[in-house]
Protein backbone atom coordinates (compact mmCIF):
# COMPACT_ATOMS: atom_id res chain seq x y z
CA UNK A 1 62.09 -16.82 0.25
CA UNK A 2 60.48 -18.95 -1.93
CA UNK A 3 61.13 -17.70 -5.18
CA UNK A 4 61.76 -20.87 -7.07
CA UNK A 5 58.48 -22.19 -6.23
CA UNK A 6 56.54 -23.55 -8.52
CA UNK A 7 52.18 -23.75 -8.57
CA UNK A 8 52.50 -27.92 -8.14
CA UNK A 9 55.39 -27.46 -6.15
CA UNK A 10 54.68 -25.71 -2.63
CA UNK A 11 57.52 -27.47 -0.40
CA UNK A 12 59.25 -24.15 -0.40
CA UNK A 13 56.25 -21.87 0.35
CA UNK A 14 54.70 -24.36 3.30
CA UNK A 15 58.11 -24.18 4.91
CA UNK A 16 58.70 -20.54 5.12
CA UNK A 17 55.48 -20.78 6.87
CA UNK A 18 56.48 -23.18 9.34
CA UNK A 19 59.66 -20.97 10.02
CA UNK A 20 57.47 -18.44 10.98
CA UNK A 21 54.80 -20.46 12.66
CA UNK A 22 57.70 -21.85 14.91
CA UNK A 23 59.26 -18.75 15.16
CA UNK A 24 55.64 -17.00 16.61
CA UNK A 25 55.41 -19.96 19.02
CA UNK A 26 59.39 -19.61 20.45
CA UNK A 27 58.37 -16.04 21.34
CA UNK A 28 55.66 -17.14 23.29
CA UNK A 29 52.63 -16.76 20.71
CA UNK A 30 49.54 -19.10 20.98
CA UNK A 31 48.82 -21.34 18.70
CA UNK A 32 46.19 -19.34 16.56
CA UNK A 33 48.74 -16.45 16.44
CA UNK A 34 51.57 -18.91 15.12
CA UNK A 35 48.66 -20.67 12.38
CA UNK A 36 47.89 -16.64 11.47
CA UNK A 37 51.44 -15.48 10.84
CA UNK A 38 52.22 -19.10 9.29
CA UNK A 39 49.46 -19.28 6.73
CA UNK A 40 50.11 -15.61 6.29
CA UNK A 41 53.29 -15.82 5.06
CA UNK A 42 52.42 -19.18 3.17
CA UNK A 43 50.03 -16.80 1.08
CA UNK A 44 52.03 -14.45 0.47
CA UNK A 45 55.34 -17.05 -0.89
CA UNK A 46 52.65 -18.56 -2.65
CA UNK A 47 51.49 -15.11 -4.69
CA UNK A 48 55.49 -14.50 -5.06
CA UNK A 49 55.52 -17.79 -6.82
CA UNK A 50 52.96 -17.43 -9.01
CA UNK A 51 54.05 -14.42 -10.59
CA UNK A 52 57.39 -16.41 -10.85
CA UNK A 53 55.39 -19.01 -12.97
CA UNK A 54 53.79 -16.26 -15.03
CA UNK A 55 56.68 -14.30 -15.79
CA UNK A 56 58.67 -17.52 -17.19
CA UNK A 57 56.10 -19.33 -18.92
CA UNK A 58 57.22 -17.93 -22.70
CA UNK A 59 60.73 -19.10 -21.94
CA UNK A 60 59.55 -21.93 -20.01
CA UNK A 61 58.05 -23.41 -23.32
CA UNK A 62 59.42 -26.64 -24.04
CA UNK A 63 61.84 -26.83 -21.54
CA UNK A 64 62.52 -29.85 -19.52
CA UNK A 65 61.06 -31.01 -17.00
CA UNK A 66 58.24 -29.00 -18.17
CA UNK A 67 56.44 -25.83 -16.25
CA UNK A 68 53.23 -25.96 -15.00
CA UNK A 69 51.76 -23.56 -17.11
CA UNK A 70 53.47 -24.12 -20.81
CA UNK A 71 52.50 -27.80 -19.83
CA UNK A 72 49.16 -27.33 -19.28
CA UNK A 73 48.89 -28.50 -15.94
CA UNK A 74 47.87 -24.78 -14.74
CA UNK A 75 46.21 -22.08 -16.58
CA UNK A 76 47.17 -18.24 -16.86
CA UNK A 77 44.09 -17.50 -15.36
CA UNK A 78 44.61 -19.50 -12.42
CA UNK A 79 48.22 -18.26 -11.93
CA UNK A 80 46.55 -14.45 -12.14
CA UNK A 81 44.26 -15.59 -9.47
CA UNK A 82 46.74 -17.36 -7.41
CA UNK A 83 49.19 -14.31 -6.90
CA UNK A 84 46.20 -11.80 -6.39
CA UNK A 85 44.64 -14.01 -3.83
CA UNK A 86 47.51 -15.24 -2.33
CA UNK A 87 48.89 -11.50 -1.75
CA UNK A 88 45.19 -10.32 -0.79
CA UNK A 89 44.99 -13.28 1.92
CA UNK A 90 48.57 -12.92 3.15
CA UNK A 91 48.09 -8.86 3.78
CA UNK A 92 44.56 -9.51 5.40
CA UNK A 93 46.30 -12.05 7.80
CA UNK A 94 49.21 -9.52 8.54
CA UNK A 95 47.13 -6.51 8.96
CA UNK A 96 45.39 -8.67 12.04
CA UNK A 97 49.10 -8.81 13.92
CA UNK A 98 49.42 -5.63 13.12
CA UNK A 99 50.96 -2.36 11.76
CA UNK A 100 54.74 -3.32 11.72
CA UNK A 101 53.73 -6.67 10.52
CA UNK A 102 51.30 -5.86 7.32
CA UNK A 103 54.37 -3.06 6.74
CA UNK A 104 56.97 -6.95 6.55
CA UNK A 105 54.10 -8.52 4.89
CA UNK A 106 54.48 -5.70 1.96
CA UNK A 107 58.11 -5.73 2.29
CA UNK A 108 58.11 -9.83 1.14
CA UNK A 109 55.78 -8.78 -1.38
CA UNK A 110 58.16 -6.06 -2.73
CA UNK A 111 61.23 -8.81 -2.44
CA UNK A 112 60.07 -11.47 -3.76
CA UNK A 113 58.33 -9.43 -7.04
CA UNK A 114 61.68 -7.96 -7.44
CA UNK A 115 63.43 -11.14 -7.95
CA UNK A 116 60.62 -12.61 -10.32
CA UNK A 117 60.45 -9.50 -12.59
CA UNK A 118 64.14 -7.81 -12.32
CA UNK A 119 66.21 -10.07 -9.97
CA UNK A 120 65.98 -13.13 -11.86
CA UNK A 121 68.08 -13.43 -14.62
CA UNK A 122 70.87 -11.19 -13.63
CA UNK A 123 74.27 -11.91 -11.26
CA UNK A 124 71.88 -10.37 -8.46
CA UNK A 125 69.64 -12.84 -8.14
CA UNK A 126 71.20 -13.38 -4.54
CA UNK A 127 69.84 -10.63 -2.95
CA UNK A 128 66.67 -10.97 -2.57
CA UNK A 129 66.86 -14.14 -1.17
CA UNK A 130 69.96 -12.17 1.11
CA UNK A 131 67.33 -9.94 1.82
CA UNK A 132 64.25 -12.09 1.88
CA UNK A 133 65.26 -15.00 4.58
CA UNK A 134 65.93 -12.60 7.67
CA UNK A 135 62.08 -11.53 7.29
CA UNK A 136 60.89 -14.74 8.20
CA UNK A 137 61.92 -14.78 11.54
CA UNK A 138 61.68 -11.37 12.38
CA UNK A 139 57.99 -11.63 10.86
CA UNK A 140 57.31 -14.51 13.25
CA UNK A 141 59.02 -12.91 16.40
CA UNK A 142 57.14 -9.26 15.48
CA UNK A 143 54.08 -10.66 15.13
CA UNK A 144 53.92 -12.29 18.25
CA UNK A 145 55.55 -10.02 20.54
CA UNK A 146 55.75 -6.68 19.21
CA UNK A 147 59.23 -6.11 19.28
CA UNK A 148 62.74 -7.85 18.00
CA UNK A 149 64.84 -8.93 20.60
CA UNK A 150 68.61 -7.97 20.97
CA UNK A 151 69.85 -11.37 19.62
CA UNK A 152 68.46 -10.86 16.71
CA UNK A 153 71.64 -8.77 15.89
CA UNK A 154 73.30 -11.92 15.22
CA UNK A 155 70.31 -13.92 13.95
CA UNK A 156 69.88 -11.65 10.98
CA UNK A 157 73.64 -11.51 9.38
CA UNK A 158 73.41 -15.39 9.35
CA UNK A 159 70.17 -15.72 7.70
CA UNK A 160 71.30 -12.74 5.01
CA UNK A 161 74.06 -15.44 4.60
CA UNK A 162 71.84 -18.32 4.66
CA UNK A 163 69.59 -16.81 1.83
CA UNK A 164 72.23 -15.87 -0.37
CA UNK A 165 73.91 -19.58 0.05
CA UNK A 166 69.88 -21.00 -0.67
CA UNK A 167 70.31 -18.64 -3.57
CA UNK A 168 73.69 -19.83 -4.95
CA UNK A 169 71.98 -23.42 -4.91
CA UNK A 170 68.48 -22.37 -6.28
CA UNK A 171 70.49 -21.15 -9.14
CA UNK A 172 72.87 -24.17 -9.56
CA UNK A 173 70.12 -26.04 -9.67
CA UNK A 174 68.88 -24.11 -13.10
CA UNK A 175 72.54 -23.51 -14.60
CA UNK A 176 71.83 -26.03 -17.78
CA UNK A 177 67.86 -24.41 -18.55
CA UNK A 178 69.36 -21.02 -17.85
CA UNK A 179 72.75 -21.37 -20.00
CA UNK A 180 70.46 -22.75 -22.58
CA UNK A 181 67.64 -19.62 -22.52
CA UNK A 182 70.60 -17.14 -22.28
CA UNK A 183 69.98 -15.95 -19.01
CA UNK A 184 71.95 -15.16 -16.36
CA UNK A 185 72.63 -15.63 -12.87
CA UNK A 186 74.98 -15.90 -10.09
CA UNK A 187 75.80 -19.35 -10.98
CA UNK A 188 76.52 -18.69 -14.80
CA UNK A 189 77.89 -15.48 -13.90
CA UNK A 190 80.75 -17.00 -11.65
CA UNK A 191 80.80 -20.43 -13.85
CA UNK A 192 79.85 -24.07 -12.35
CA UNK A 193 83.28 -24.59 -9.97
CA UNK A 194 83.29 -20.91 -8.54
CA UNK A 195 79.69 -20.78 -7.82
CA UNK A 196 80.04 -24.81 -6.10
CA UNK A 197 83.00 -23.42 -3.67
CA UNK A 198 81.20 -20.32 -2.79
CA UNK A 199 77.78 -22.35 -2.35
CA UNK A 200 79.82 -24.99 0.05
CA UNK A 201 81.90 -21.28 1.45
CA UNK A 202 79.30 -19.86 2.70
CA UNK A 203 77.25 -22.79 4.50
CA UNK A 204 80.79 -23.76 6.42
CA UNK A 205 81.05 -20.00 7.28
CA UNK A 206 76.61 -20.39 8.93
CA UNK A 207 77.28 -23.62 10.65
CA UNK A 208 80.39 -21.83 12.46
CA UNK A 209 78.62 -18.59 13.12
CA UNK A 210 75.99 -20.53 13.95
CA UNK A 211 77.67 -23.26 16.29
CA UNK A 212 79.82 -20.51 17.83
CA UNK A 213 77.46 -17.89 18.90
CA UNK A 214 75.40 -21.10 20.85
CA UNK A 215 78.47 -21.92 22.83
CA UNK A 216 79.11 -18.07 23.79
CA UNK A 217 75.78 -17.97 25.13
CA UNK A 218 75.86 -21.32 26.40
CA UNK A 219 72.95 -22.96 25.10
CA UNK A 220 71.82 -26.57 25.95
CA UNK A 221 73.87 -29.40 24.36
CA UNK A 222 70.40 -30.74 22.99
CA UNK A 223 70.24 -27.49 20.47
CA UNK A 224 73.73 -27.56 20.08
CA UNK A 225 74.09 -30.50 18.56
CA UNK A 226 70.36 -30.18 16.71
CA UNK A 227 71.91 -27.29 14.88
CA UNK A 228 75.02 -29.14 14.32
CA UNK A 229 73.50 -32.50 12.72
CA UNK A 230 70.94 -30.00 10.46
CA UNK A 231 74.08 -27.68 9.92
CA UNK A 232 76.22 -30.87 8.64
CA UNK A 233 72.95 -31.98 6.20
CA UNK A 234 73.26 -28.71 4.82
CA UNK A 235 76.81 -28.68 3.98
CA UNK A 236 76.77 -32.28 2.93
CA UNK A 237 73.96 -31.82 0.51
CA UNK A 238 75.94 -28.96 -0.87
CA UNK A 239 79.20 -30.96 -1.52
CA UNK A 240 77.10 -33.73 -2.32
CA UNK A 241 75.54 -31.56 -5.44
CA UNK A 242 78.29 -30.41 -7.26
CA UNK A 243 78.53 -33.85 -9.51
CA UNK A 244 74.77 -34.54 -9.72
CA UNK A 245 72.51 -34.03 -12.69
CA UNK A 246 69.51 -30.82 -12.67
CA UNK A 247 67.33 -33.06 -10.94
CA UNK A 248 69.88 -33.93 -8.30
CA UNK A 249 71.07 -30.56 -7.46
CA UNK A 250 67.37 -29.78 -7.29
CA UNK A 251 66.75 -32.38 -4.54
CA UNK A 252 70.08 -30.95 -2.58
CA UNK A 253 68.67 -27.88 -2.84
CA UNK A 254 65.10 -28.60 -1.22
CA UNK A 255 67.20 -30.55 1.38
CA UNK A 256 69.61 -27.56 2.27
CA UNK A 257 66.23 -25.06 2.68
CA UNK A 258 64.86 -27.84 5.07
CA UNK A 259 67.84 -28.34 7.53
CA UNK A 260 68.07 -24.82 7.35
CA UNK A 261 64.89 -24.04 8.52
CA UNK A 262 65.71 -26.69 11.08
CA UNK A 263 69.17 -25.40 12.09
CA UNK A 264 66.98 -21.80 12.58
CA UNK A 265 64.33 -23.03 15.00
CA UNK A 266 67.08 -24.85 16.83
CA UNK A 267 69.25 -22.04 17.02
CA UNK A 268 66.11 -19.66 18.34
CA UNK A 269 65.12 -22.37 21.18
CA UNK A 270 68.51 -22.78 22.13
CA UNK A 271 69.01 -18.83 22.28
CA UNK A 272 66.12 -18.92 24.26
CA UNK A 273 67.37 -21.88 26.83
């Protein structure tokens, strides 16, 4: 999920859209299907982060690096439009693919609100991310198809690991702006070391779910070791963040939702064989 987004910052809604773009085309989708669910879903992250925007701006004031809005760079009105439109284009896109898929398309909706307006701010800011990341896949597959396939069984327990470990590092990344507004999250509700181990924990405990359940199927070395390369990135940028500044843990983050995305589509293809 893409949450954290910010307006002048769309890296993490364009690549939820490429999981499910790539996820629509592994199923066998054409290629206007996979732009349809893609651009869908890129709407619809985008709406989610909008509201985010909105939602922080009064404690966003003067905080550094500055938000779009309390900066200037973005008005309310815009924001208001943005996450109107962006939920309005991303339902009328979902609605085309379908019943089951405009029903996911309301489900993100009802995620990622939940984080911007109760999540957020509280030790469970986790879950809808825990929640949120499974969708994308299943949104691309569903769309496509029609049906989720029976491997999906293990697919989904890994991403609901995957988001809460994207999570862990979304809010690591905001531990000094949110110790200073006096809000909470996971991260300041376990404290800086806990929150690191389980953040580095949990992507160890992915790569070997994810490495394992390859071999038992026995999937082509190619995807193997694709997973395994993106796998290591993410678990490296993780260890990697726990010395580095806000800005640095920032940057880990946005590399650790990348390779993960990665690691996913490799995982699916090799799945597939």
């Amino acid at each position: 999920m893409a949450a954290h987004v910010r307006l002048v910052h769309p890296f993490p809604s364009a690549l939820d859209g490429v999981v499910v773009a790539g996820t629509a085309l592994l199923a066998g989708g054409g290629l206007a299907v996979a732009a349809g669910l893609g651009l869908s879903m890129i709407a619809l992250q985008s709406s989610i982060g909008a509201l985010n925007d909105l939602h922080d701006a009064p404690a966003d004031a003067g905080r550094l690096p500055p938000k779009p809005i309390p900066a200037g760079q973005v008005s309310t009105r815009m924001a208001r439009a943005v996450v109107v439109g962006g939920a309005t284009i991303g339902l009328v896109l979902a609605a085309g693919a379908g019943p089951v898929v405009l029903a996911l398309a309301v489900a993100v909706l009802a995620v990622g609100f939940g984080y911007d307006l109760l999540a957020k701010g509280t030790p469970w800011s986790w879950l809808p991310f825990a929640i949120g990341i499974p969708i994308l896949p299943v949104y691309g597959w569903v769309g496509a198809t029609g049906v989720m396939p029976d491997f999906f069984v293990a697919l989904v327990p890994m991403a609901m690991l995957a988001g809460a470990g994207l999570a862990i590092a979304n809010a690591r990344a905001d531990l000094e702006r949110d110790i200073t507004a006096g809000s909470r999250s996971v991260a300041t509700a376990l404290g800086t070391e806990r929150a690191w181990r389980l953040h580095v924990g949990i992507w160890i405990l992915v790569l070997t779910l994810g490495l394992a359940s390859l071999v038992s199927t026995g999937a082509a070395s190619p995807f193997v070791a694709l997973v395994g390369v993106a796998g290591a990135v993410v678990v490296l940028a993780a260890v990697a963040s726990r010395e580095l500044a806000p800005a640095g843990r920032e940057r880990a983050w946005e590399a650790e939702a990348g390779a993960v995305a990665i690691a996913l589509v490799a995982w699916l293809a090799g799945v597939l064989g």
